[in-house]
PDB file of N, CA and C in Angstrom:
ATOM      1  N   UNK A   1     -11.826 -40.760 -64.496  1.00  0.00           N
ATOM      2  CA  UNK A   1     -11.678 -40.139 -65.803  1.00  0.00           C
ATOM      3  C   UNK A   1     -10.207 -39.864 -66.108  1.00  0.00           C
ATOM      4  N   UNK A   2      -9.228 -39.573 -65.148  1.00  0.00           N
ATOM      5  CA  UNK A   2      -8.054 -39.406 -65.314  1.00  0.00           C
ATOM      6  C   UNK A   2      -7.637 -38.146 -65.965  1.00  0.00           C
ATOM      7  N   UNK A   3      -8.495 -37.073 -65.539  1.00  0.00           N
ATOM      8  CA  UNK A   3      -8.367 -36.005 -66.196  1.00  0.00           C
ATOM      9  C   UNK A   3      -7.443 -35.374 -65.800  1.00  0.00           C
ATOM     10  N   UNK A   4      -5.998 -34.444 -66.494  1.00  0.00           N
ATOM     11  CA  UNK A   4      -4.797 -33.680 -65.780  1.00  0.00           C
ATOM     12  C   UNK A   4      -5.177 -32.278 -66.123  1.00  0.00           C
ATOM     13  N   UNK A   5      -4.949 -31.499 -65.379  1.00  0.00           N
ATOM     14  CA  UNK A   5      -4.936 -29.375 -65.509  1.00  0.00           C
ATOM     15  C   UNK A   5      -4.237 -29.639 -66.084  1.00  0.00           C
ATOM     16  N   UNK A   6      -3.272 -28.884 -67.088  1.00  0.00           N
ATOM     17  CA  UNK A   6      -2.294 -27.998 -67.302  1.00  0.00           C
ATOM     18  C   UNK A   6      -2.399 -26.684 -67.278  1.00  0.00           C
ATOM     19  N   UNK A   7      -3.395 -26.197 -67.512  1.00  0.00           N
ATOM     20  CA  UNK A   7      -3.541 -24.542 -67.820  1.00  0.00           C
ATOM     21  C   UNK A   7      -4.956 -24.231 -66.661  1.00  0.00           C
ATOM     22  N   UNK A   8      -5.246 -23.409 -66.160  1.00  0.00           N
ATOM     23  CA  UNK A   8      -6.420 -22.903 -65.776  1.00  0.00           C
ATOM     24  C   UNK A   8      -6.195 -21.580 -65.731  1.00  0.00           C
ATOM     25  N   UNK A   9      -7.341 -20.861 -66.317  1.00  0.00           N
ATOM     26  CA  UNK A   9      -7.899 -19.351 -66.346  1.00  0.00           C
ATOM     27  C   UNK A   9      -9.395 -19.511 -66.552  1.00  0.00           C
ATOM     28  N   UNK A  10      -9.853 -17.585 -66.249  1.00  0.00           N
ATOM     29  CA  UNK A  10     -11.227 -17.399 -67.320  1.00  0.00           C
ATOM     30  C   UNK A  10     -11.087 -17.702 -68.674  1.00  0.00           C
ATOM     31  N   UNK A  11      -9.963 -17.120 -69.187  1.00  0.00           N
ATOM     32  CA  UNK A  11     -10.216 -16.804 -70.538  1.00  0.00           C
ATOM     33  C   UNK A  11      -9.658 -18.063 -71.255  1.00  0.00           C
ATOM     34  N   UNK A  12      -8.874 -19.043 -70.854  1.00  0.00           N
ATOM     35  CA  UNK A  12      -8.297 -20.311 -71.870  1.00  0.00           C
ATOM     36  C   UNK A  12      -7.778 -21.416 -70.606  1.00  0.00           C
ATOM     37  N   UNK A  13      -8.539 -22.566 -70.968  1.00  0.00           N
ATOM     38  CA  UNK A  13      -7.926 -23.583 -69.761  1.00  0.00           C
ATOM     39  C   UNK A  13      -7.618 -24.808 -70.429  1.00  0.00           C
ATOM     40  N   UNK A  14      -6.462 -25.858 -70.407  1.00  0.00           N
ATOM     41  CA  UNK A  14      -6.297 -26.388 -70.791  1.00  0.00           C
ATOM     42  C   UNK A  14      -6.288 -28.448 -70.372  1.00  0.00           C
ATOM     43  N   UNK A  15      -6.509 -29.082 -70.363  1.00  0.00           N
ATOM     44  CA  UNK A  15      -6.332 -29.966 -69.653  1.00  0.00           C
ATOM     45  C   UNK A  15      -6.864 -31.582 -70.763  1.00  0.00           C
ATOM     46  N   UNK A  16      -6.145 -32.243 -70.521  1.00  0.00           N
ATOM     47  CA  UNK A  16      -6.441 -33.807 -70.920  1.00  0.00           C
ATOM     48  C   UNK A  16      -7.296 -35.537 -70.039  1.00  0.00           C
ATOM     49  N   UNK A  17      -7.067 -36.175 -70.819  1.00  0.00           N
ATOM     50  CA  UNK A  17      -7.612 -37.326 -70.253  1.00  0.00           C
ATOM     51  C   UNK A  17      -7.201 -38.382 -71.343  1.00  0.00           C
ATOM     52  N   UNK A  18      -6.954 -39.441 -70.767  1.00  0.00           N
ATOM     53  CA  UNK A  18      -6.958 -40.789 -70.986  1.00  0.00           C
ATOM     54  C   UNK A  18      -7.954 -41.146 -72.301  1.00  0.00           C
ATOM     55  N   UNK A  19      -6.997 -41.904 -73.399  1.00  0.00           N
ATOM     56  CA  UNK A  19      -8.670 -42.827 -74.406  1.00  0.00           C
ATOM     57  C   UNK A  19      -8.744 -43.676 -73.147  1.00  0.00           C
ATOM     58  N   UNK A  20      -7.669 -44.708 -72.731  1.00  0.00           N
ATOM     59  CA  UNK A  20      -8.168 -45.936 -71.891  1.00  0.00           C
ATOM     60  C   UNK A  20      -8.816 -45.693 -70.397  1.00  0.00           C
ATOM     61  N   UNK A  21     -10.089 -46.726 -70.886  1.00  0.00           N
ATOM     62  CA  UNK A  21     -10.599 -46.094 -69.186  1.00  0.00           C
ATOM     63  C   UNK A  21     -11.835 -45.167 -69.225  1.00  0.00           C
ATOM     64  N   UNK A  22     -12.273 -44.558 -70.805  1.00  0.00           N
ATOM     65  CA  UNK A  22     -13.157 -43.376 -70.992  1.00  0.00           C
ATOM     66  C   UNK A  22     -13.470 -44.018 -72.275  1.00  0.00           C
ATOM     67  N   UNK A  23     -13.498 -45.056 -72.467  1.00  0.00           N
ATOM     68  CA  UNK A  23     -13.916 -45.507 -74.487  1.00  0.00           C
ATOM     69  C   UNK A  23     -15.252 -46.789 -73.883  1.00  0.00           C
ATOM     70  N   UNK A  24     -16.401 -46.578 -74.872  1.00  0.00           N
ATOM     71  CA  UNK A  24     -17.425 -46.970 -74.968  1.00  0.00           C
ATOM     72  C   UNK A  24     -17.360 -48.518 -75.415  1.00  0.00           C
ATOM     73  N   UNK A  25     -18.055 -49.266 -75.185  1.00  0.00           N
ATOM     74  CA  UNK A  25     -17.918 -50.827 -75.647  1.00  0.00           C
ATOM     75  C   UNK A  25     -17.895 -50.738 -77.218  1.00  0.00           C
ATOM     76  N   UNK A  26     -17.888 -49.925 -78.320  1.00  0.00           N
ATOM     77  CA  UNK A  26     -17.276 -50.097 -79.483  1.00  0.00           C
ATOM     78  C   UNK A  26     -15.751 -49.966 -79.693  1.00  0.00           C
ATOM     79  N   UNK A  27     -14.752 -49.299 -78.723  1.00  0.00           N
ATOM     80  CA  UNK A  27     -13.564 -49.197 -78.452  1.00  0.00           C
ATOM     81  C   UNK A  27     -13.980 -46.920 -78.488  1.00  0.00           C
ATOM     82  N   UNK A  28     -14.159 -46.562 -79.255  1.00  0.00           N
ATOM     83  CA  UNK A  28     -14.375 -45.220 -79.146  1.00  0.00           C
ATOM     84  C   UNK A  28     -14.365 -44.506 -77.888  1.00  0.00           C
ATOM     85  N   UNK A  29     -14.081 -43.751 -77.376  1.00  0.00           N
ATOM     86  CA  UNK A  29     -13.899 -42.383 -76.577  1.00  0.00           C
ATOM     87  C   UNK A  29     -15.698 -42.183 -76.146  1.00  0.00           C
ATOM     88  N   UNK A  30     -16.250 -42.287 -74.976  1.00  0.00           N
ATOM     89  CA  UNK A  30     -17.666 -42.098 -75.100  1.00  0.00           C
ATOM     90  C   UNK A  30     -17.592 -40.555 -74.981  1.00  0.00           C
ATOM     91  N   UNK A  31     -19.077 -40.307 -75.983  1.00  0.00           N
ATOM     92  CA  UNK A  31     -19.118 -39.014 -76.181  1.00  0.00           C
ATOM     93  C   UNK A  31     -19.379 -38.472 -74.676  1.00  0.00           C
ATOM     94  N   UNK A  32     -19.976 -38.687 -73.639  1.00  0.00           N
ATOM     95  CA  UNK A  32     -20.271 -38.530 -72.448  1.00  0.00           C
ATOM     96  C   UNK A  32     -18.926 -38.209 -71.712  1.00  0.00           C
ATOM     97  N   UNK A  33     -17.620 -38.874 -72.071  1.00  0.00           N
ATOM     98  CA  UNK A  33     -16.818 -38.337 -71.646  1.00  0.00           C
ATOM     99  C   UNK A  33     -15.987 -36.936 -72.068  1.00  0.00           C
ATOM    100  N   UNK A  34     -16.275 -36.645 -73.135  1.00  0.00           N
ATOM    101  CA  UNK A  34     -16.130 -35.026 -73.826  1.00  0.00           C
ATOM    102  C   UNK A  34     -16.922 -34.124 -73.100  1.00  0.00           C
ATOM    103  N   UNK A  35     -17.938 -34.614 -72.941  1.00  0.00           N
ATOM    104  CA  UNK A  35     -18.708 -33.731 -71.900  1.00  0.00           C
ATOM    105  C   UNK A  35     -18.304 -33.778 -70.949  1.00  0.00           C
ATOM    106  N   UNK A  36     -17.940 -34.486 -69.873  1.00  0.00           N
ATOM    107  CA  UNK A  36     -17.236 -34.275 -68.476  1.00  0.00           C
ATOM    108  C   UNK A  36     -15.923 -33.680 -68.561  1.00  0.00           C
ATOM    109  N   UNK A  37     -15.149 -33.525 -69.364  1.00  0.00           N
ATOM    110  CA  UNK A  37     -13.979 -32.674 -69.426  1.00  0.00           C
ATOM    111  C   UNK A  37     -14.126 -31.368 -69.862  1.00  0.00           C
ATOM    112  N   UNK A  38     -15.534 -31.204 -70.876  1.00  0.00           N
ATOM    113  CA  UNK A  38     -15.524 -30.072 -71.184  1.00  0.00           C
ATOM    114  C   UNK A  38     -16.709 -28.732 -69.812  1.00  0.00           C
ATOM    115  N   UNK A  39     -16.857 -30.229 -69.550  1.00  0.00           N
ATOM    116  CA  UNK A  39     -18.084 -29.366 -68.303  1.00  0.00           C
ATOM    117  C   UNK A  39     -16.865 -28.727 -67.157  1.00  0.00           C
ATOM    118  N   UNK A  40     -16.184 -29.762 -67.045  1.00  0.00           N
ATOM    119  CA  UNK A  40     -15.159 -29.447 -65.921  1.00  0.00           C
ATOM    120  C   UNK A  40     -14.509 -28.346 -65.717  1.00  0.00           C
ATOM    121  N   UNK A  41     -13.986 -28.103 -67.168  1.00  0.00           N
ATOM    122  CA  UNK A  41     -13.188 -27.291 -67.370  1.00  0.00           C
ATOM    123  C   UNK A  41     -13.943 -25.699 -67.757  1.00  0.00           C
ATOM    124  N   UNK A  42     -15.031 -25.761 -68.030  1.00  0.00           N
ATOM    125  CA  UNK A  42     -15.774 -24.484 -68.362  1.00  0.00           C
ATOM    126  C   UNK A  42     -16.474 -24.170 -66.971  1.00  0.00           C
ATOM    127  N   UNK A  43     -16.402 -25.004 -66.143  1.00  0.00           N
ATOM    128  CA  UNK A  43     -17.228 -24.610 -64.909  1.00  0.00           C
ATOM    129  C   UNK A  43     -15.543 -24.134 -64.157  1.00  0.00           C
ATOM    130  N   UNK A  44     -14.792 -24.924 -64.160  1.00  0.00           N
ATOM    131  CA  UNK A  44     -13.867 -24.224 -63.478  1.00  0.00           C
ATOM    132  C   UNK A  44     -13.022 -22.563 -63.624  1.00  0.00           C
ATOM    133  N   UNK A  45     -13.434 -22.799 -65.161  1.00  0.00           N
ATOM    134  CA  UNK A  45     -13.239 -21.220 -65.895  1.00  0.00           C
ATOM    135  C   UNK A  45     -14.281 -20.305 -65.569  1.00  0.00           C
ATOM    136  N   UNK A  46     -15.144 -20.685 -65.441  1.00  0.00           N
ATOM    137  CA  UNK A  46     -16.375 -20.002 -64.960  1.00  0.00           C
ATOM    138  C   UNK A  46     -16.366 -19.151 -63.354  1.00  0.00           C
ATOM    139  N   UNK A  47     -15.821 -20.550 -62.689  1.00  0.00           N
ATOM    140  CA  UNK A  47     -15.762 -19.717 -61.424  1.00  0.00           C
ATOM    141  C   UNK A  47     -15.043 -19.681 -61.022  1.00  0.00           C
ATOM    142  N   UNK A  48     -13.293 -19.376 -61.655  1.00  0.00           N
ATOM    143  CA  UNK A  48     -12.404 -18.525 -61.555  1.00  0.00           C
ATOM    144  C   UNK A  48     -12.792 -17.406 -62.048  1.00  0.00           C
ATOM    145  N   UNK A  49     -13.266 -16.665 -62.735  1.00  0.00           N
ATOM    146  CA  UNK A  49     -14.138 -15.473 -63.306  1.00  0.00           C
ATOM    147  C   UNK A  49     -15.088 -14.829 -62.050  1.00  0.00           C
ATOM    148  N   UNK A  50     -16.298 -15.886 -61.875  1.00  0.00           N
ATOM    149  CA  UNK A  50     -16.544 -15.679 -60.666  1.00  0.00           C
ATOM    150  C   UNK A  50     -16.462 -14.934 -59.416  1.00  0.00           C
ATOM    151  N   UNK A  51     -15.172 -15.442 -59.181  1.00  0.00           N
ATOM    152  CA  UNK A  51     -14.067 -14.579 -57.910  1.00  0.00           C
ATOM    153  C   UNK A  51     -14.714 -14.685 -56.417  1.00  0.00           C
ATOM    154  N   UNK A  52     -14.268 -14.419 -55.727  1.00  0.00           N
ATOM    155  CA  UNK A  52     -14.511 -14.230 -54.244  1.00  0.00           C
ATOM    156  C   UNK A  52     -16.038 -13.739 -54.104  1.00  0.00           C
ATOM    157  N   UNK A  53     -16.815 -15.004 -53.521  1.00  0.00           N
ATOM    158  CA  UNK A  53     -17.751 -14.619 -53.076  1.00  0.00           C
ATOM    159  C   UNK A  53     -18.868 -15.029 -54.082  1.00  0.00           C
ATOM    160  N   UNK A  54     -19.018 -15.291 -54.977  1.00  0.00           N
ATOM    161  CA  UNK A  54     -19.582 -15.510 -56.038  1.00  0.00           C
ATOM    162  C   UNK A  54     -19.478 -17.169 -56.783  1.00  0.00           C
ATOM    163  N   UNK A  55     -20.341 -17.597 -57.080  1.00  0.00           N
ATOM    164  CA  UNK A  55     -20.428 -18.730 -57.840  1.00  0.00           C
ATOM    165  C   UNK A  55     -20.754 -19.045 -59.570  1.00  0.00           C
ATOM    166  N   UNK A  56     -20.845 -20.054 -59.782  1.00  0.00           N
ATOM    167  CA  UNK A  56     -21.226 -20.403 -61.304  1.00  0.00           C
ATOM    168  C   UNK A  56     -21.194 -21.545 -61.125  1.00  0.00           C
ATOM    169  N   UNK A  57     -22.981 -21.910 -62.152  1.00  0.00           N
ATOM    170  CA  UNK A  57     -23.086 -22.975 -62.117  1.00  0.00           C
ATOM    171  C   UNK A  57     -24.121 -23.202 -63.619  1.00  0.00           C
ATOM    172  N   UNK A  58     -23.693 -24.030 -63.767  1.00  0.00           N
ATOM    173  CA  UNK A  58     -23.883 -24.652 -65.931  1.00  0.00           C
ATOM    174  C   UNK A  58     -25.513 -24.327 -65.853  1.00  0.00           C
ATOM    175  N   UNK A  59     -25.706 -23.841 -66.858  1.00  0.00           N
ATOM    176  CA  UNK A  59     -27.212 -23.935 -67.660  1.00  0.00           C
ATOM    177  C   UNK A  59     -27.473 -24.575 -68.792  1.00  0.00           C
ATOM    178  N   UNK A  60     -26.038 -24.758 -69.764  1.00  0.00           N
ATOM    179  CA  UNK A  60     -26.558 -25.158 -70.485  1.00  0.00           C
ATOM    180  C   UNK A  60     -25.301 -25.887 -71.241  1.00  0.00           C
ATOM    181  N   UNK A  61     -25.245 -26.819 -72.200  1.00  0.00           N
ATOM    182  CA  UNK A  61     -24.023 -27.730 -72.674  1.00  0.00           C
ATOM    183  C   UNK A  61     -24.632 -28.198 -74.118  1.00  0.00           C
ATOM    184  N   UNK A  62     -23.981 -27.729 -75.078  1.00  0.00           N
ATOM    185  CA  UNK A  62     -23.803 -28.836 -76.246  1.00  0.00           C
ATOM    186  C   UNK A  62     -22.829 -29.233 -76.854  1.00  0.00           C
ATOM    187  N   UNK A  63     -22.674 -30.293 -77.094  1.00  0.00           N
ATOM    188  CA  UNK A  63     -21.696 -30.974 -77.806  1.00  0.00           C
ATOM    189  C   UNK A  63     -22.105 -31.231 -79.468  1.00  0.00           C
ATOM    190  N   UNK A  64     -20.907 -31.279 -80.039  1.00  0.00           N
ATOM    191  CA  UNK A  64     -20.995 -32.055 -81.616  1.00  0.00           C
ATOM    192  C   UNK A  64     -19.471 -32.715 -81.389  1.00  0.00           C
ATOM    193  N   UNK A  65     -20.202 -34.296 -81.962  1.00  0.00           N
ATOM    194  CA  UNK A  65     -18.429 -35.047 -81.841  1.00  0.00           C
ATOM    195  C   UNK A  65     -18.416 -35.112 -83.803  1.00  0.00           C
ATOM    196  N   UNK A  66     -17.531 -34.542 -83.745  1.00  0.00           N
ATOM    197  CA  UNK A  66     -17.171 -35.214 -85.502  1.00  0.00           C
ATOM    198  C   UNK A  66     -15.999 -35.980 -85.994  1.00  0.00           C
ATOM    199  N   UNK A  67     -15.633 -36.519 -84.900  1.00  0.00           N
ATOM    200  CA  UNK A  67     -14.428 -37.670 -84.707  1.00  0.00           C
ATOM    201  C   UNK A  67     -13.925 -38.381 -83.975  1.00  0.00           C
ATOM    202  N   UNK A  68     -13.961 -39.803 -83.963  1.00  0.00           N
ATOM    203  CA  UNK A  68     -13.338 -40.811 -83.186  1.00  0.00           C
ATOM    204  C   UNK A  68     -11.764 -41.031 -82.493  1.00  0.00           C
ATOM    205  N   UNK A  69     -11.992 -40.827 -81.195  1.00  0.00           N
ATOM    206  CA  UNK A  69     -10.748 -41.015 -80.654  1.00  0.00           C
ATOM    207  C   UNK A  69     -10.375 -42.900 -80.186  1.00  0.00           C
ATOM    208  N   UNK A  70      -9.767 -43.237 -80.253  1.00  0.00           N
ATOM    209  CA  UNK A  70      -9.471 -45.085 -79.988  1.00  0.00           C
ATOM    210  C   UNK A  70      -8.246 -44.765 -78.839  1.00  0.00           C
ATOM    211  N   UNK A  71      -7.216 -44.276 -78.929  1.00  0.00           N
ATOM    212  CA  UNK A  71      -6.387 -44.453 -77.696  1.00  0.00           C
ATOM    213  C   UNK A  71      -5.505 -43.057 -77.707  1.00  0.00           C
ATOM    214  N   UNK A  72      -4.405 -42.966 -76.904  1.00  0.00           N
ATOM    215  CA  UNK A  72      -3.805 -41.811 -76.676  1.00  0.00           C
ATOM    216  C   UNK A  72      -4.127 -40.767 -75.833  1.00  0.00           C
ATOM    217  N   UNK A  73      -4.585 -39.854 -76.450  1.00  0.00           N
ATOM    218  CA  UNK A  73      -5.301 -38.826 -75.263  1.00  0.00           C
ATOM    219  C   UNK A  73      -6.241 -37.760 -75.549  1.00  0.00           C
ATOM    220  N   UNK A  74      -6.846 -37.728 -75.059  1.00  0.00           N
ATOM    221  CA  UNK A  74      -7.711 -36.072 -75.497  1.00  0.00           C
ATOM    222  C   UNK A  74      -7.296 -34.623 -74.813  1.00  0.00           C
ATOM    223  N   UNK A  75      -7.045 -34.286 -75.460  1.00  0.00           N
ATOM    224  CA  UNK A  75      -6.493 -32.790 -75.004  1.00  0.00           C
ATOM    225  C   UNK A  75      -7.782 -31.931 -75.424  1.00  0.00           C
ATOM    226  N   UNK A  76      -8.078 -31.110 -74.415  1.00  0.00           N
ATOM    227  CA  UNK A  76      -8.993 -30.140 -74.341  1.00  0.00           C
ATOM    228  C   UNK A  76      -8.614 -28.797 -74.164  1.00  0.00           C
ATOM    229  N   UNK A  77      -9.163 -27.789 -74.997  1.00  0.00           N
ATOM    230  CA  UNK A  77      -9.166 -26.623 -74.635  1.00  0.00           C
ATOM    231  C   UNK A  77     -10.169 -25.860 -74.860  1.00  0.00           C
ATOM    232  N   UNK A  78     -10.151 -25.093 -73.550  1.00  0.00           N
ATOM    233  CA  UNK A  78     -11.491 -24.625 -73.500  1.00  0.00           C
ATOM    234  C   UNK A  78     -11.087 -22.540 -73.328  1.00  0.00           C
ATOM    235  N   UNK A  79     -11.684 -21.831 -74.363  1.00  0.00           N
ATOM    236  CA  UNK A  79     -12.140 -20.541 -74.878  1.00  0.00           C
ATOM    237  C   UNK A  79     -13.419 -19.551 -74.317  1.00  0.00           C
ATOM    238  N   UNK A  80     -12.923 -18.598 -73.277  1.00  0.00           N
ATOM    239  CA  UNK A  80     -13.912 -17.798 -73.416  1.00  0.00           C
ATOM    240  C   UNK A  80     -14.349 -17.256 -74.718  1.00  0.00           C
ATOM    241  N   UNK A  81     -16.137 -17.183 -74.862  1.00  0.00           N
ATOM    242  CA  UNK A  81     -16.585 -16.566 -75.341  1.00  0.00           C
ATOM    243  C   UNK A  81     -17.197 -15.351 -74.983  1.00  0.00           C
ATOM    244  N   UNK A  82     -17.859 -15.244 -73.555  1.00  0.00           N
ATOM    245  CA  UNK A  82     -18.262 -14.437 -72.870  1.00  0.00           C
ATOM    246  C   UNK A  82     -18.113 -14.098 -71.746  1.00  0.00           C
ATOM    247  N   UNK A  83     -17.820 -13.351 -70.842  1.00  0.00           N
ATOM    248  CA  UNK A  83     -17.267 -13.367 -69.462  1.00  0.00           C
ATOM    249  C   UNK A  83     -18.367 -11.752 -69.101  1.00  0.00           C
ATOM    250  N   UNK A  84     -19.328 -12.485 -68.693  1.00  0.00           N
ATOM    251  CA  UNK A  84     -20.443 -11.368 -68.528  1.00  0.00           C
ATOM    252  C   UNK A  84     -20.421 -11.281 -66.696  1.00  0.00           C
ATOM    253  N   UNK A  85     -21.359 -10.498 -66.106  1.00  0.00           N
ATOM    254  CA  UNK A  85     -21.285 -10.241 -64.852  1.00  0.00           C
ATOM    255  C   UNK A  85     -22.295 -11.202 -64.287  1.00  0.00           C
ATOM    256  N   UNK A  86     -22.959 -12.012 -64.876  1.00  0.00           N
ATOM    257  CA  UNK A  86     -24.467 -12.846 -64.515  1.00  0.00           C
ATOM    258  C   UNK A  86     -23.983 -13.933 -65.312  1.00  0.00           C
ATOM    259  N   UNK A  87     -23.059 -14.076 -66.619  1.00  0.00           N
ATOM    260  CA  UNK A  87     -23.207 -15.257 -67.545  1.00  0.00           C
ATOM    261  C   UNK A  87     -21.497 -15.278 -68.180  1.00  0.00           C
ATOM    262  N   UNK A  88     -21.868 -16.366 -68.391  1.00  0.00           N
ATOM    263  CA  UNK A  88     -20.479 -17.229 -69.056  1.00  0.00           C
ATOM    264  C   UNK A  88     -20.312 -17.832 -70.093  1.00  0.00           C
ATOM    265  N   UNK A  89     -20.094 -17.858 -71.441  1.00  0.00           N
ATOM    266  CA  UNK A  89     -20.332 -18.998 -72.139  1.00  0.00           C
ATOM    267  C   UNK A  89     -18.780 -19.315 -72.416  1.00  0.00           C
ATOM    268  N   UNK A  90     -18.262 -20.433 -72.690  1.00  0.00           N
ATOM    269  CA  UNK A  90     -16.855 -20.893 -73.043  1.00  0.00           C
ATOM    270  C   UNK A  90     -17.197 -22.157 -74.032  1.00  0.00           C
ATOM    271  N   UNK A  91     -16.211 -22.277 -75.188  1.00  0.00           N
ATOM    272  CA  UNK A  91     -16.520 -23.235 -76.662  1.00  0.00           C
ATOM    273  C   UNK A  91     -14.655 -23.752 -75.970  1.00  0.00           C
ATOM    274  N   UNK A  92     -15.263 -25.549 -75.852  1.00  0.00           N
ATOM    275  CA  UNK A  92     -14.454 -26.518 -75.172  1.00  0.00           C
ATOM    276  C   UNK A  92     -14.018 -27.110 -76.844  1.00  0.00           C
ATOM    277  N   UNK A  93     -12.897 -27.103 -77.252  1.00  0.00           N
ATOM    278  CA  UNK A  93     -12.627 -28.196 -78.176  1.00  0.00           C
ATOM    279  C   UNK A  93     -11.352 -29.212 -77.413  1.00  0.00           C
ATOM    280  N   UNK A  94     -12.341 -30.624 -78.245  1.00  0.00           N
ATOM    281  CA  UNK A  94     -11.588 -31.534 -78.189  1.00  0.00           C
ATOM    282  C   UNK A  94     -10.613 -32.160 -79.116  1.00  0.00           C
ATOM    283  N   UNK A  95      -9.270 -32.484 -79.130  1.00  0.00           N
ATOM    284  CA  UNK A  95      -8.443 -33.418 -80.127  1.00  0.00           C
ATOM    285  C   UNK A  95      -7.688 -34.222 -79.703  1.00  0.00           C
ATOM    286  N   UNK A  96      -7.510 -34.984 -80.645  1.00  0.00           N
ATOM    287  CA  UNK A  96      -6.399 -36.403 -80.603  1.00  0.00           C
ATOM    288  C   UNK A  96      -4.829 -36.091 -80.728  1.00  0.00           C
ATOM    289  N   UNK A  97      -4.350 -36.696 -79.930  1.00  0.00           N
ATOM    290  CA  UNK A  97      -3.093 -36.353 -80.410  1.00  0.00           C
ATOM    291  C   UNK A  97      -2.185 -36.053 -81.901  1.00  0.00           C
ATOM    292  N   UNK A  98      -3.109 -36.269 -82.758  1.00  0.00           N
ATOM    293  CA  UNK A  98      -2.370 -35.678 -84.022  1.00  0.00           C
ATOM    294  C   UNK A  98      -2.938 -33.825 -83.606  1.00  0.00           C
ATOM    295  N   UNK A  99      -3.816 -33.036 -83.089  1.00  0.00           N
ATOM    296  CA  UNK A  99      -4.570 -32.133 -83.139  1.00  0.00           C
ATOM    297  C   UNK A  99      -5.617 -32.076 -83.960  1.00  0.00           C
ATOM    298  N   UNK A 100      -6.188 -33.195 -84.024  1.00  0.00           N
ATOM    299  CA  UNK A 100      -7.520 -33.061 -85.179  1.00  0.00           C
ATOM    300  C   UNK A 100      -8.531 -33.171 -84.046  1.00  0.00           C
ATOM    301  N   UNK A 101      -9.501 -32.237 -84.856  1.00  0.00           N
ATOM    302  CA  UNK A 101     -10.636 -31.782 -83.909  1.00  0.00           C
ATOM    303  C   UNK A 101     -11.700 -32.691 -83.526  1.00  0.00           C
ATOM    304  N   UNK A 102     -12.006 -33.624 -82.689  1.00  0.00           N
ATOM    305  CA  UNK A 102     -13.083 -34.603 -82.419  1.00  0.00           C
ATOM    306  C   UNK A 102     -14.454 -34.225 -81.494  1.00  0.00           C
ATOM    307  N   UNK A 103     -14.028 -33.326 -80.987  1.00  0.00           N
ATOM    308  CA  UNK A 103     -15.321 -32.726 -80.545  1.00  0.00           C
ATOM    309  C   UNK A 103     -15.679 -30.970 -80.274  1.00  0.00           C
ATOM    310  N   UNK A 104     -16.569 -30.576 -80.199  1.00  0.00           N
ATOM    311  CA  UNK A 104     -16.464 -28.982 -79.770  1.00  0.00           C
ATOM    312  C   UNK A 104     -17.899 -29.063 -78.694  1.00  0.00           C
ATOM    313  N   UNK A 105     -17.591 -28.024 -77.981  1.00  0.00           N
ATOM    314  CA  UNK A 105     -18.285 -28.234 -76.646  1.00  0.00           C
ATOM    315  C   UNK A 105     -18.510 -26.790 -76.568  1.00  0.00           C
ATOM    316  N   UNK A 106     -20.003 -26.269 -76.121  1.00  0.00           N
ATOM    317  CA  UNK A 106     -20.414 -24.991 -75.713  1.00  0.00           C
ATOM    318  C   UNK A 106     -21.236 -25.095 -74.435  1.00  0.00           C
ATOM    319  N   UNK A 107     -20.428 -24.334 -73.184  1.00  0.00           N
ATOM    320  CA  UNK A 107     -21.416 -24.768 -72.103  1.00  0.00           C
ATOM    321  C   UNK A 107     -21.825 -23.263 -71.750  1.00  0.00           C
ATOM    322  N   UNK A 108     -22.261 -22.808 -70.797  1.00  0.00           N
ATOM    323  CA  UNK A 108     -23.194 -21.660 -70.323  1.00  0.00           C
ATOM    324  C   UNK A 108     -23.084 -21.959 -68.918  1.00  0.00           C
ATOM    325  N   UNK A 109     -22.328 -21.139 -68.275  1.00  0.00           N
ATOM    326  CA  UNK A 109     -22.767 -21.230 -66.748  1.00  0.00           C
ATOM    327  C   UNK A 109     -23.074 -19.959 -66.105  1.00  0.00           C
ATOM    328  N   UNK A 110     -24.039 -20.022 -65.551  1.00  0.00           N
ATOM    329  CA  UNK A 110     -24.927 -18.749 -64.834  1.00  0.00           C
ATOM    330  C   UNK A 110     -24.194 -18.510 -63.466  1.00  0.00           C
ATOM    331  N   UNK A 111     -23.812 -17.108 -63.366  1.00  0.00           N
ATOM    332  CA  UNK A 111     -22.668 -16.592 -62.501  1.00  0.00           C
ATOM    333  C   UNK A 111     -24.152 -15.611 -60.914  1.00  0.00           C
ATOM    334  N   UNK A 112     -23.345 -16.813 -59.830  1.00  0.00           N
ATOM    335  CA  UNK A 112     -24.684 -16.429 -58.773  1.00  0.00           C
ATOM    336  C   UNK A 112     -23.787 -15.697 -57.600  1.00  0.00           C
ATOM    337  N   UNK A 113     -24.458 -14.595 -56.216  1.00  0.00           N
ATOM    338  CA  UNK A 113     -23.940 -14.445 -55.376  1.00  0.00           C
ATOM    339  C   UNK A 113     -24.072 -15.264 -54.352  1.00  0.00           C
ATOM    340  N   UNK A 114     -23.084 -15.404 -53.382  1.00  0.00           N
ATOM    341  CA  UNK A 114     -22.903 -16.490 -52.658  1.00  0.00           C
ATOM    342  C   UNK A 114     -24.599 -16.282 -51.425  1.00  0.00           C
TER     343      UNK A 114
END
C-alpha cells in the first residue's frame, strides 16, 4: 500500500499513500484502499488511547467516496470523535493533493483489557 505516518496520536493522525500501486483497473484509487488507510490509522489512534495493557479492535467502518483520485497521493487525516473508556469512534478524511475531499471514513473500535 505504501502507506507513510507523519503524525500519530488519539486525537489527530496523519498519514498518506501512493495513487500508483492502490488504483482499480479503471485507473481510480480503489475505494478498498481508503479503507485500509483509514482502518489503519483509526485503529492505531485507537490503541494509542488504549494505553498500557489494554487493546482496541474495529467494530465498525463506513466509508462515502465522493471523489476520484488518478495519481499523486492521498493524504489522510484521521479525527477523534470519541475517546470513551470501552469505545472509540474517529471520522478518517481522505484528499488529493489539491485538498479536495475524496473520501470520509467513520470507524468504531471497541477498547478491550488485555
Amino acid at each position: 500500500m505504501g502507506i507513510e505516518f507523519l503524525e500519530l496520536s488519539a486525537e489527530r493522525s496523519v498519514a498518506r499513500m501512493p495513487a500508483e500501486g492502490n488504483r482499480q483497473p479503471v485507473g481510480f484509487v480503489h475505494g478498498g484502499a481508503y479503507c485500509v488507510i483509514a482502518e489503519t490509522l483509526g485503529s492505531v489512534s485507537a490503541n494509542i488511547h488504549a494505553g498500557p495493557g489494554r487493546y482496541a479492535v474495529g467494530v465498525d467502518l463506513n466509508a462515502t467516496h465522493t471523489r476520484s483520485i488518478t495519481s499523486g497521493w492521498v493524504t489522510a487525516e484521521c479525527t477523534a470523535l470519541h475517546l470513551g473508556r470501552s469505545m472509540t469512534v474517529h471520522e478518517i478524511v481522505c484528499r488529493d493533493d489539491e485538498g479536495r475531499r475524496a473520501s470520509t471514513i467513520r470507524i468504531t473500535n471497541f477498547v478491550k483489557d488485555r
